[in-house]
C-alpha atoms as a PDB file:
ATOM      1  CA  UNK A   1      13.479  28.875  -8.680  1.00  0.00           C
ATOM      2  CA  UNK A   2      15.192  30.185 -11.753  1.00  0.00           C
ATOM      3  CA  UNK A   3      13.150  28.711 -14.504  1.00  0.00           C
ATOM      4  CA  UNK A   4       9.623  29.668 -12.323  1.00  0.00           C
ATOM      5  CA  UNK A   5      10.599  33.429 -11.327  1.00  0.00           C
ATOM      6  CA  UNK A   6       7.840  34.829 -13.217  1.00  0.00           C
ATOM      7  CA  UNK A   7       5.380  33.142 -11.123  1.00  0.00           C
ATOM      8  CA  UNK A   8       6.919  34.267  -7.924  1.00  0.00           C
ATOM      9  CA  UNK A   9       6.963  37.518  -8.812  1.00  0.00           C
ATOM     10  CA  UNK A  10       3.651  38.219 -10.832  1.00  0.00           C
ATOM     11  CA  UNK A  11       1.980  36.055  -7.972  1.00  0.00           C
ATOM     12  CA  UNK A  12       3.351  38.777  -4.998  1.00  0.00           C
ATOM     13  CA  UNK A  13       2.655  41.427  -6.749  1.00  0.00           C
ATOM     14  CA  UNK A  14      -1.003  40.358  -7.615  1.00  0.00           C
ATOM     15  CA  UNK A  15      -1.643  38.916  -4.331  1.00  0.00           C
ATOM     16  CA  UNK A  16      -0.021  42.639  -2.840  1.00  0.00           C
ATOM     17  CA  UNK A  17      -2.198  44.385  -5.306  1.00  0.00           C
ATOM     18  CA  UNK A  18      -5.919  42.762  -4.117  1.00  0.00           C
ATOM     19  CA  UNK A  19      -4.452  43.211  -0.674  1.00  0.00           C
ATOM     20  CA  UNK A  20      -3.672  46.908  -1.029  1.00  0.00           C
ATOM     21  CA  UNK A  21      -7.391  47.103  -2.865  1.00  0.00           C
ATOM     22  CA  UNK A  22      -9.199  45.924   0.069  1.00  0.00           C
ATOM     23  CA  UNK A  23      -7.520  47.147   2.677  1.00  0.00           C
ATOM     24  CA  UNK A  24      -6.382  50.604   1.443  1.00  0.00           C
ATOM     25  CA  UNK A  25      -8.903  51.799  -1.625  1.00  0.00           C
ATOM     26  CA  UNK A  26     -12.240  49.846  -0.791  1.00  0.00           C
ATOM     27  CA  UNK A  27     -12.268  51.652   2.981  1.00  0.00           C
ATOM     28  CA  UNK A  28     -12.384  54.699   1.301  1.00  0.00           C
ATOM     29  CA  UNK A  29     -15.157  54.138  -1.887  1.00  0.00           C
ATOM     30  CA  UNK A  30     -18.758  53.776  -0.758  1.00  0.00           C
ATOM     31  CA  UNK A  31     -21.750  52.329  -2.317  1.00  0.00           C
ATOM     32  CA  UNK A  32     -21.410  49.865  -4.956  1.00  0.00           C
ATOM     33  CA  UNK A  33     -17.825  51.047  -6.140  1.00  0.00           C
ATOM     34  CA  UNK A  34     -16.419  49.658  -2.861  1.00  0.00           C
ATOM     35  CA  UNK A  35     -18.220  46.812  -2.827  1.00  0.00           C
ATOM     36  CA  UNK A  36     -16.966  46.031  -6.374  1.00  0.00           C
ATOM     37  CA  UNK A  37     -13.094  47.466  -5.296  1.00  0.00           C
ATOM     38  CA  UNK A  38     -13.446  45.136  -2.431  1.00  0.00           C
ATOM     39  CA  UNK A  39     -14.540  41.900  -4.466  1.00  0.00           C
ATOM     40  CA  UNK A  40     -11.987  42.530  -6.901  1.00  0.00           C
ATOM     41  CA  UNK A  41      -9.347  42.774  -4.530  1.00  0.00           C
ATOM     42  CA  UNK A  42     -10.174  39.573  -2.675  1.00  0.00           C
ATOM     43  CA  UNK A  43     -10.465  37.933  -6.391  1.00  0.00           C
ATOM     44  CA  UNK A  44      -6.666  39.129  -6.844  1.00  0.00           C
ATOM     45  CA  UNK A  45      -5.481  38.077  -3.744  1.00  0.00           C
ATOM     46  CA  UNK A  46      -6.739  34.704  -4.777  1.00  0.00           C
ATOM     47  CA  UNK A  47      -5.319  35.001  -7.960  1.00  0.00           C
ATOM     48  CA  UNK A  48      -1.964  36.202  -6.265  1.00  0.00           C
ATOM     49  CA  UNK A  49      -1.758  32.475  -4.630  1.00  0.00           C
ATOM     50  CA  UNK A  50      -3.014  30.474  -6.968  1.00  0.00           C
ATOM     51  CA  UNK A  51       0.000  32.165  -9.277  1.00  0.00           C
ATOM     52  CA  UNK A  52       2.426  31.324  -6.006  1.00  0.00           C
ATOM     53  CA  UNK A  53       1.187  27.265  -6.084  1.00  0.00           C
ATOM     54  CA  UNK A  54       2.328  27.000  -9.799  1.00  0.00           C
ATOM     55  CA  UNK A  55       5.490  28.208  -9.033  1.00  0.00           C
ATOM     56  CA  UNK A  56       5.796  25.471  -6.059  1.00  0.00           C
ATOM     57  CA  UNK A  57       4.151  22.633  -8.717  1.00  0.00           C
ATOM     58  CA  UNK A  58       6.673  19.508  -9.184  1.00  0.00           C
ATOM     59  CA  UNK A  59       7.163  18.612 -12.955  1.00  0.00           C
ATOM     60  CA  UNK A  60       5.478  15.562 -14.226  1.00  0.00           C
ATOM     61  CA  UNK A  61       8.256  13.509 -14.392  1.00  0.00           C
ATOM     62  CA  UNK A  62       9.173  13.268 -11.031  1.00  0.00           C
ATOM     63  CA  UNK A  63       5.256  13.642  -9.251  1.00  0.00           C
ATOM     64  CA  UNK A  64       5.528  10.447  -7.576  1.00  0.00           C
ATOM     65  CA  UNK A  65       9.445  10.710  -6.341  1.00  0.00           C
ATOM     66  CA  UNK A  66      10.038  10.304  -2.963  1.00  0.00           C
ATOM     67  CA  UNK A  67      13.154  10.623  -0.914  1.00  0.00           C
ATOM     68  CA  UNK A  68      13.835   7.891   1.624  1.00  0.00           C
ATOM     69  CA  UNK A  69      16.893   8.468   4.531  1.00  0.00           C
ATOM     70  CA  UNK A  70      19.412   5.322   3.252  1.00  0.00           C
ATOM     71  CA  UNK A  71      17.143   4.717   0.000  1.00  0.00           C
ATOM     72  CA  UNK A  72      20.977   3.804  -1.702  1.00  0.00           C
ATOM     73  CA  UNK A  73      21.929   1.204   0.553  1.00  0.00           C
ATOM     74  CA  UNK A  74      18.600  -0.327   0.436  1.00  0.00           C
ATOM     75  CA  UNK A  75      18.773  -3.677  -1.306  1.00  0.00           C
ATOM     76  CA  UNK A  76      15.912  -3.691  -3.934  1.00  0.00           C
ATOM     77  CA  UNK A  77      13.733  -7.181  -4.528  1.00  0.00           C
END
């Protein structure tokens, strides 16, 4: 988690930013500003996970790893 802290934390606070948007300043606009406050908050939240998912991502070199229970003691063909 060390090496991908930036993406935790800019992804939480962007997804907590569109959050707060819609549900706290787009209540309050009316007309077209809320409808645009309200987009652009769901577009952050959005943005917010998809930041979150890169920080989960496996590196290349071990995409296809898997872990098997007793995989050691397994003789291999």
């Amino acid at each position: 988690m060390n090496k991908k802290r930036a993406y935790w934390i800019g992804g939480t606070v962007t997804a907590f930013l569109g959050v707060g948007l819609v549900k706290l300043v787009a209540p309050e606009l009316a007309g077209a500003a809320g409808t645009f406050a309200s987009a652009s908050g769901y577009v952050l939240a959005i943005a917010g996970i998809t930041l979150i998912s890169f920080a989960t991502r496996r590196r290349g070199s071990e995409a296809f790893i898997t872990v098997e229970n007793n995989a050691r003691d397994r003789k291999r063909p």
